[in-house]
C-alpha atoms as a PDB file:
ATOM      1  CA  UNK A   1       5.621 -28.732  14.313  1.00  0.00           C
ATOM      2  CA  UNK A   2       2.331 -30.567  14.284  1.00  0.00           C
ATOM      3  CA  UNK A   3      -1.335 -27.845  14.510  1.00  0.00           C
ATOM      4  CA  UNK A   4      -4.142 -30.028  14.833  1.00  0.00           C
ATOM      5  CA  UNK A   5      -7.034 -28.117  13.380  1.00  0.00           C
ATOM      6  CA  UNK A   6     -10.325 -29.251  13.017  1.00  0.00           C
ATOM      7  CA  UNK A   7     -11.697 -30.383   9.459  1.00  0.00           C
ATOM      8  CA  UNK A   8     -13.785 -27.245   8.675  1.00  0.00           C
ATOM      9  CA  UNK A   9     -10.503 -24.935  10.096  1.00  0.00           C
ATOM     10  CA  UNK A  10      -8.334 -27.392   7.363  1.00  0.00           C
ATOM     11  CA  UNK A  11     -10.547 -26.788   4.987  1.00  0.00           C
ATOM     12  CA  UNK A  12     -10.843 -23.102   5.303  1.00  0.00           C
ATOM     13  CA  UNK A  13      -7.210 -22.917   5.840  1.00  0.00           C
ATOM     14  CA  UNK A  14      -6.731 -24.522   2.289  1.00  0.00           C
ATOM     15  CA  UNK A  15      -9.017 -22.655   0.430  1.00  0.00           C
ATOM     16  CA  UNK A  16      -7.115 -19.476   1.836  1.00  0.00           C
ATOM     17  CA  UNK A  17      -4.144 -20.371   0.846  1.00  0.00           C
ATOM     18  CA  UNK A  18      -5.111 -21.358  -2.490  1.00  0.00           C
ATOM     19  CA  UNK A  19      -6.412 -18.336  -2.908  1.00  0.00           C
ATOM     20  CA  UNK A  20      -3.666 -16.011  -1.705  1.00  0.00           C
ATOM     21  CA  UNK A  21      -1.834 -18.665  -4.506  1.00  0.00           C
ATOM     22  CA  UNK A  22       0.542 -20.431  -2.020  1.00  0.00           C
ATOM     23  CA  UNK A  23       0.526 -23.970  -0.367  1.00  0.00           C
ATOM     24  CA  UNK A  24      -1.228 -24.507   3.093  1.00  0.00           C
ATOM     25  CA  UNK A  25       2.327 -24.537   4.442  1.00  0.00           C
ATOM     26  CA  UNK A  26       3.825 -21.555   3.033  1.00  0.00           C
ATOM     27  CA  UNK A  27       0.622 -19.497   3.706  1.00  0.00           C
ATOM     28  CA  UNK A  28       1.270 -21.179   7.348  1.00  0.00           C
ATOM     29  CA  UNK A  29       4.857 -19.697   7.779  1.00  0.00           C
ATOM     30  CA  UNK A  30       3.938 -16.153   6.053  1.00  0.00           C
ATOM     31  CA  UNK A  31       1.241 -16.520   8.847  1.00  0.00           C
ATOM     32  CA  UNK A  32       3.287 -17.027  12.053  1.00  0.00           C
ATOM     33  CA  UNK A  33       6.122 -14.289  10.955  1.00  0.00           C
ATOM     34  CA  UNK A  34       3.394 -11.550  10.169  1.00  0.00           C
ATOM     35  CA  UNK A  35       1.805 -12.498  13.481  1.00  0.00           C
ATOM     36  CA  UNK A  36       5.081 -12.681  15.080  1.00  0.00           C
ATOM     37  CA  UNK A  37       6.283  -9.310  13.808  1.00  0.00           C
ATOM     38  CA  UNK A  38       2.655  -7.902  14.400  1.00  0.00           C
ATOM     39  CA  UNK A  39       3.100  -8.761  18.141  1.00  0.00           C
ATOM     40  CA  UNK A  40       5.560  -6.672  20.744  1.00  0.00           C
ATOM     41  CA  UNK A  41       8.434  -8.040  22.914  1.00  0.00           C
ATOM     42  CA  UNK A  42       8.759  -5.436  24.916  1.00  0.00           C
ATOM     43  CA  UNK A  43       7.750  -5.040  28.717  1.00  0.00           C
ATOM     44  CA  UNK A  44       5.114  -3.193  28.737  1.00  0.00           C
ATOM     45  CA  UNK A  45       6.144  -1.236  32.035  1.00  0.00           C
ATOM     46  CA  UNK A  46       9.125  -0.382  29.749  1.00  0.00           C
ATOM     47  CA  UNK A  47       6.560   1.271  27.163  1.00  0.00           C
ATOM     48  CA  UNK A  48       4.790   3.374  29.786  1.00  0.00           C
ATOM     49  CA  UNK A  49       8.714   4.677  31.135  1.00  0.00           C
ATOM     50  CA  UNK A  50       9.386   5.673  27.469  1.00  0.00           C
ATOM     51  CA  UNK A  51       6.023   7.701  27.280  1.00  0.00           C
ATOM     52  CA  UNK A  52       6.159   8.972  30.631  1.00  0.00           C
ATOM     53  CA  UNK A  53      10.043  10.313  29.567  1.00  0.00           C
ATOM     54  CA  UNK A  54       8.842  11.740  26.561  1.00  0.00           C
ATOM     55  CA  UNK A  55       6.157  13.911  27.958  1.00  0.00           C
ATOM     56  CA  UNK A  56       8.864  15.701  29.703  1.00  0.00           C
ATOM     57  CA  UNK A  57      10.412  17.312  27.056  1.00  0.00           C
ATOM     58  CA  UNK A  58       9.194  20.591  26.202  1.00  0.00           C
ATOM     59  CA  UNK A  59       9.661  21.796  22.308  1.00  0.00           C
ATOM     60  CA  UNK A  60       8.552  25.106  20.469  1.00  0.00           C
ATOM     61  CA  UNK A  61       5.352  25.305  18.938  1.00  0.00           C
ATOM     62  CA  UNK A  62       2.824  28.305  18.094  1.00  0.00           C
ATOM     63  CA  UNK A  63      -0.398  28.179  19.164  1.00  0.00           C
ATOM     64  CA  UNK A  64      -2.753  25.931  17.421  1.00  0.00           C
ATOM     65  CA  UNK A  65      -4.690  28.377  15.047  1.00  0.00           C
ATOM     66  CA  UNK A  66      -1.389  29.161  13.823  1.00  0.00           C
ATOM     67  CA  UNK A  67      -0.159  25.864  13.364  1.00  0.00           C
ATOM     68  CA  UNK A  68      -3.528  24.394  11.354  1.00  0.00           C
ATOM     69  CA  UNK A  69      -3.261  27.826   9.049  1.00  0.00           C
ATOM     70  CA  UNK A  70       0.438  26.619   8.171  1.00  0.00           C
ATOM     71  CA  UNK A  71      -1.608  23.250   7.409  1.00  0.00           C
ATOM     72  CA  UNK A  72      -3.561  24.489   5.059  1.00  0.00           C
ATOM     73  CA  UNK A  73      -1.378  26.366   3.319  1.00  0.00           C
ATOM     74  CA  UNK A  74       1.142  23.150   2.941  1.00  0.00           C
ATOM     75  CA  UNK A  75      -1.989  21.590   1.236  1.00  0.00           C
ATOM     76  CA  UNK A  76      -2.753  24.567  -0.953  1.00  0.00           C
ATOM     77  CA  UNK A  77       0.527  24.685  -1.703  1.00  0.00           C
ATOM     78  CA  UNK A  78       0.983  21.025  -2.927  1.00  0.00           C
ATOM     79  CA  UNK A  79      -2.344  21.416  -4.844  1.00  0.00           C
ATOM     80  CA  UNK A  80      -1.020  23.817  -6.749  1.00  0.00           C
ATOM     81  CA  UNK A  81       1.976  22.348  -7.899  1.00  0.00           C
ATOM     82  CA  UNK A  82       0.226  18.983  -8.984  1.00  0.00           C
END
């Protein structure tokens, strides 16, 4: 693969890797695969079906004053055991 960069990119790109203690072309690769995993495949049509389908299902829960109480007392709780 050949990136032509200008010389102030190169030369930022070098000092970044330096820093993060790799070579330009390893910092490169680590680059491209967190960019690649950082970036979704999926139709996005296929996302809004999922979240559409999801909204649908109906689950038990108590009324919100209720459920922030329980909250607090899970924090309270964990406080006190620390």
């Amino acid at each position: 693969m050949q990136v032509i960069v200008d010389d102030e990119e190169m030369s930022s790109f070098e000092q970044t890797a330096r820093a993060h203690g790799l070579t330009l072309s390893e910092w490169v690769r680590q680059s491209l695969r967190a960019t690649e995993r950082a970036t979704s495949h999926r139709d996005p049509d296929e996302k809004i079906r999922a979240i559409r389908a999801a909204t649908l299902h109906r689950f038990p829960a108590g009324d919100i004053t209720s459920l922030l109480e329980e909250i607090e007392q899970g924090y309270a709780t964990n406080r006190d055991v620390s």
